[in-house]
Every structure is written in C-alpha cells, then in structure tokens.
N, C-alpha and C. Protein backbone atom coordinates (compact mmCIF):
# COMPACT_ATOMS: atom_id res chain seq x y z
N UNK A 1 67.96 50.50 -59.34
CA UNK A 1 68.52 51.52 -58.46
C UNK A 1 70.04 51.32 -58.40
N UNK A 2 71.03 52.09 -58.18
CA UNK A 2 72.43 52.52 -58.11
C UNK A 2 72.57 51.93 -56.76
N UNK A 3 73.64 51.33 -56.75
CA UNK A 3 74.76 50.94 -55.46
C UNK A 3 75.10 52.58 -54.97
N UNK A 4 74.72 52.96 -53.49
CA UNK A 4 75.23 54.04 -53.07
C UNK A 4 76.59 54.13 -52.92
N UNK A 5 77.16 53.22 -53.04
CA UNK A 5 78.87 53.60 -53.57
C UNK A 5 79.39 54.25 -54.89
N UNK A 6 78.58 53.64 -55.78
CA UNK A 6 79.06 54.30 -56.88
C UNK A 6 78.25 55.84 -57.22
N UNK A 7 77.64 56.35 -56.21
CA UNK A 7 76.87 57.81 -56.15
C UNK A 7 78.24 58.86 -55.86
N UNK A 8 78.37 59.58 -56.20
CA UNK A 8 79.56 60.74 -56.15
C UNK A 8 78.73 61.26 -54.71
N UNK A 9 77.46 61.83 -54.34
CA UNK A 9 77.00 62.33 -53.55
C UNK A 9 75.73 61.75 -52.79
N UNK A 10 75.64 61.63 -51.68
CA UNK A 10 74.81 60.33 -50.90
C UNK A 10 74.11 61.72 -49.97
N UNK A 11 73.07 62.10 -50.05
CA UNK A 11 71.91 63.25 -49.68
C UNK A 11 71.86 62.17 -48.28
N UNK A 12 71.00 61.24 -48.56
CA UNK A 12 70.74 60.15 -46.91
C UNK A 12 71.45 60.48 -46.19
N UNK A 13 72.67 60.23 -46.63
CA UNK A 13 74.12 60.01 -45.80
C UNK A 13 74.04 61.50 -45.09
N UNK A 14 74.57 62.28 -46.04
CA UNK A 14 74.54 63.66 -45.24
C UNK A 14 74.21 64.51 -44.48
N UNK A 15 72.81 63.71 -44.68
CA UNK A 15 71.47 64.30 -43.93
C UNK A 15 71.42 63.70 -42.59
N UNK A 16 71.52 62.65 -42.74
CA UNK A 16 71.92 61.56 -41.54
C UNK A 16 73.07 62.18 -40.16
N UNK A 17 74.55 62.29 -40.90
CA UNK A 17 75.40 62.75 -40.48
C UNK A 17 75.24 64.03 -39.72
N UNK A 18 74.40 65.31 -40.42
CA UNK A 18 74.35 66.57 -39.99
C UNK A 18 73.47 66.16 -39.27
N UNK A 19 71.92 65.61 -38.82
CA UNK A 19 71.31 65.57 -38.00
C UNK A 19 71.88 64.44 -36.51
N UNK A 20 73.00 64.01 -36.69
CA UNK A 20 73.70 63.74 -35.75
C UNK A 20 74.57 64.83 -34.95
N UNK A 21 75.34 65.43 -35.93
CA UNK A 21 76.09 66.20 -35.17
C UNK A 21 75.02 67.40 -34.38
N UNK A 22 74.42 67.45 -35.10
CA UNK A 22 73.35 68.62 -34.08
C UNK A 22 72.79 68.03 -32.81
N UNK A 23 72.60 67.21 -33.23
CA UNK A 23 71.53 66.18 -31.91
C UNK A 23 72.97 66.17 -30.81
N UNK A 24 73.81 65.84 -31.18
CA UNK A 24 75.21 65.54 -30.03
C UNK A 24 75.56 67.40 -29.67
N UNK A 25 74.98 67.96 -30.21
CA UNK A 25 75.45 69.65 -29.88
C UNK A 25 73.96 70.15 -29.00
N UNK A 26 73.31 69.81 -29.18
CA UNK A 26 72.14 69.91 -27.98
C UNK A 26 71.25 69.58 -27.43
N UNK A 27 71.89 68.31 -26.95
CA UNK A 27 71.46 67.42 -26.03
C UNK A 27 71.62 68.02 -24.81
N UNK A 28 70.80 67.65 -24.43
CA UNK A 28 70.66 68.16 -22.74
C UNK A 28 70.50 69.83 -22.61
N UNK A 29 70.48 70.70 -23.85
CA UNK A 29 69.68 71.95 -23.71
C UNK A 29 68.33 72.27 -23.64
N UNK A 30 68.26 73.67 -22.85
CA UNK A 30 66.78 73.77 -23.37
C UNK A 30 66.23 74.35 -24.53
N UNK A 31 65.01 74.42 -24.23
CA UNK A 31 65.01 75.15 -25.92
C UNK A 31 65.00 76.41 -26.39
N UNK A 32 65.00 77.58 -25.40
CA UNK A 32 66.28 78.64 -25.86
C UNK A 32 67.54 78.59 -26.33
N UNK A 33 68.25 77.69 -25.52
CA UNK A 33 69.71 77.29 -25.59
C UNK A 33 69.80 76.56 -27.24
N UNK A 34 68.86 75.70 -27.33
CA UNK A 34 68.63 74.97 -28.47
C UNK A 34 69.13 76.24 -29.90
N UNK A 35 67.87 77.18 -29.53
CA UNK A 35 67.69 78.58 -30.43
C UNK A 35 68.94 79.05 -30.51
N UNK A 36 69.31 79.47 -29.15
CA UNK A 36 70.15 80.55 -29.39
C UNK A 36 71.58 79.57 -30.31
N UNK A 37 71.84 78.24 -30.24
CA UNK A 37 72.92 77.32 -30.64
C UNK A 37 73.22 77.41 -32.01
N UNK A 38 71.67 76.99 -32.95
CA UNK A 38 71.46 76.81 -34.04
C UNK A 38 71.34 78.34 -34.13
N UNK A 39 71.22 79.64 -34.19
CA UNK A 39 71.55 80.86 -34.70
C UNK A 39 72.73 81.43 -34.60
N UNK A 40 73.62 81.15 -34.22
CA UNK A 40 74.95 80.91 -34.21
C UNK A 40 76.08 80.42 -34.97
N UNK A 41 75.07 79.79 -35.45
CA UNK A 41 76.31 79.05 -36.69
C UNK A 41 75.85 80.12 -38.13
N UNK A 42 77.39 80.12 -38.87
CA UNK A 42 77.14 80.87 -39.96
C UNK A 42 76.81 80.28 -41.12
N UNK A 43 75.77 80.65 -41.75
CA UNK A 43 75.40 79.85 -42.60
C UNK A 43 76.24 80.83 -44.22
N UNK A 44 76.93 80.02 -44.99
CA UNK A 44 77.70 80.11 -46.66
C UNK A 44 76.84 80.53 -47.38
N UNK A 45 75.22 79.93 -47.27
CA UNK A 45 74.58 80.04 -48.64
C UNK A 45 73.92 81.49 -48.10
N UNK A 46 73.46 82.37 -49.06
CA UNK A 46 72.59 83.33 -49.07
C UNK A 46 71.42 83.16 -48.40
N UNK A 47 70.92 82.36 -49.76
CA UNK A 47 69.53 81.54 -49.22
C UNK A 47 69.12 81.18 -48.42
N UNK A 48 70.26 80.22 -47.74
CA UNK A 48 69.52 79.33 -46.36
C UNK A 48 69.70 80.91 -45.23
N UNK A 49 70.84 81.75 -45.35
CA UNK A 49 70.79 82.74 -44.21
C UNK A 49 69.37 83.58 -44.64
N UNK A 50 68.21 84.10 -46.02
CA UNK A 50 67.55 84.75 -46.02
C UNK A 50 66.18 84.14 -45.24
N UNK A 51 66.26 82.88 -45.33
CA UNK A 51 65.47 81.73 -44.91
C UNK A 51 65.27 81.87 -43.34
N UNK A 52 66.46 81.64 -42.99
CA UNK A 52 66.87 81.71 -40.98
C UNK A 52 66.23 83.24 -40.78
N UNK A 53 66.58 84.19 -41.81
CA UNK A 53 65.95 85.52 -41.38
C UNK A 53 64.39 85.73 -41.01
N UNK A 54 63.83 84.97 -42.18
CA UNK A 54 62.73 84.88 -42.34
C UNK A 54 62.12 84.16 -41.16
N UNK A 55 62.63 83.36 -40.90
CA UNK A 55 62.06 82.44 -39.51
C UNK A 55 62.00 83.54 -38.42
N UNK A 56 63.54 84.00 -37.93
CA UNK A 56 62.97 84.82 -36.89
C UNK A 56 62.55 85.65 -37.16
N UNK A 57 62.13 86.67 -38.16
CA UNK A 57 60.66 87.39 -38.43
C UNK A 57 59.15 87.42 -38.13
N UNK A 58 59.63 85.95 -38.07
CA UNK A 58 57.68 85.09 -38.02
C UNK A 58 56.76 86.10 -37.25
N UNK A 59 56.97 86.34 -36.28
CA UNK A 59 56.23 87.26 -35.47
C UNK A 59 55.96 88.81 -36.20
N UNK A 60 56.68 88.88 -36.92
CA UNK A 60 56.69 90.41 -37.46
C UNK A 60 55.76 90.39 -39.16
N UNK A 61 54.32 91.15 -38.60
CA UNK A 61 53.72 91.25 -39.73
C UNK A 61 53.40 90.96 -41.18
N UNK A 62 55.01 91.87 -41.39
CA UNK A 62 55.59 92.77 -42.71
C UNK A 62 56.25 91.47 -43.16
N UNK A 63 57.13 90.59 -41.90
CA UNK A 63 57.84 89.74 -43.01
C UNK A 63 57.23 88.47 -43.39
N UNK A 64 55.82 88.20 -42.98
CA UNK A 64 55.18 87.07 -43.30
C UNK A 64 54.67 87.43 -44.78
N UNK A 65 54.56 86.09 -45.36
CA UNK A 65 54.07 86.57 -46.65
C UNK A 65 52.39 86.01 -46.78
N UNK A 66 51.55 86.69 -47.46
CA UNK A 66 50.54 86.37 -47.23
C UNK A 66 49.63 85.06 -47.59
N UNK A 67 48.87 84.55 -46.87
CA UNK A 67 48.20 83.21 -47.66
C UNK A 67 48.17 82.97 -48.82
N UNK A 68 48.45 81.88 -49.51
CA UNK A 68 47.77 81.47 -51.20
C UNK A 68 46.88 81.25 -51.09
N UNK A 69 46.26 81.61 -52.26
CA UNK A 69 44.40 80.74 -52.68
C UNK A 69 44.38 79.93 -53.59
C-alpha cells in the first residue's frame, strides 16, 4: 500500500473533512433546519444537483424509478 503522502488525492481525508464541516454547521438543529441547511448549498456538479432533485421527489410517484428484478 502507498504512504498517503505521496497520494496527489486522499478520498478518507476529504471525506473526513466535509463530514466535519457539516456536523459543525448543524449541530444543535433540528431536522427541518438540518433539511432546509443542506438544500441550500449549491451544488457545481450536474449530477450530484439531479441526485438532490431526485431525493426531494421521493414522495412523488413519477419521479421514483421502479423496482429491479
């Protein structure tokens, strides 16, 4: 295995880091507040915003996609 120093890009690390800064951004909310926090931020990629769409859809029929078999 590689010394994570010599990695150009450390996923752990990042992952680590961003689930900190969130945790320090809503702490002590509830979990509306939680919702409404994290939908708020703008998300760069396409993807991850078609994704967030898709989530709050859940309730809506049309945008669930149907079971695999």
């Amino acid at each position: 295995m590689t010394d994570s120093k010599s990695k150009p890009f450390d996923a752990v690390q990042m992952m680590r880091s961003i689930r900190e800064h969130l945790t320090s951004q809503v702490t002590g909310m509830d979990l509306d507040g939680e919702r409404r926090c994290l939908r708020s931020v703008e998300l760069p990629d396409a993807y991850l915003r078609e994704l967030m769409d898709r989530t709050a859809r859940q309730g809506d029929s049309s945008a669930v996609a149907p079971p695999r078999r």
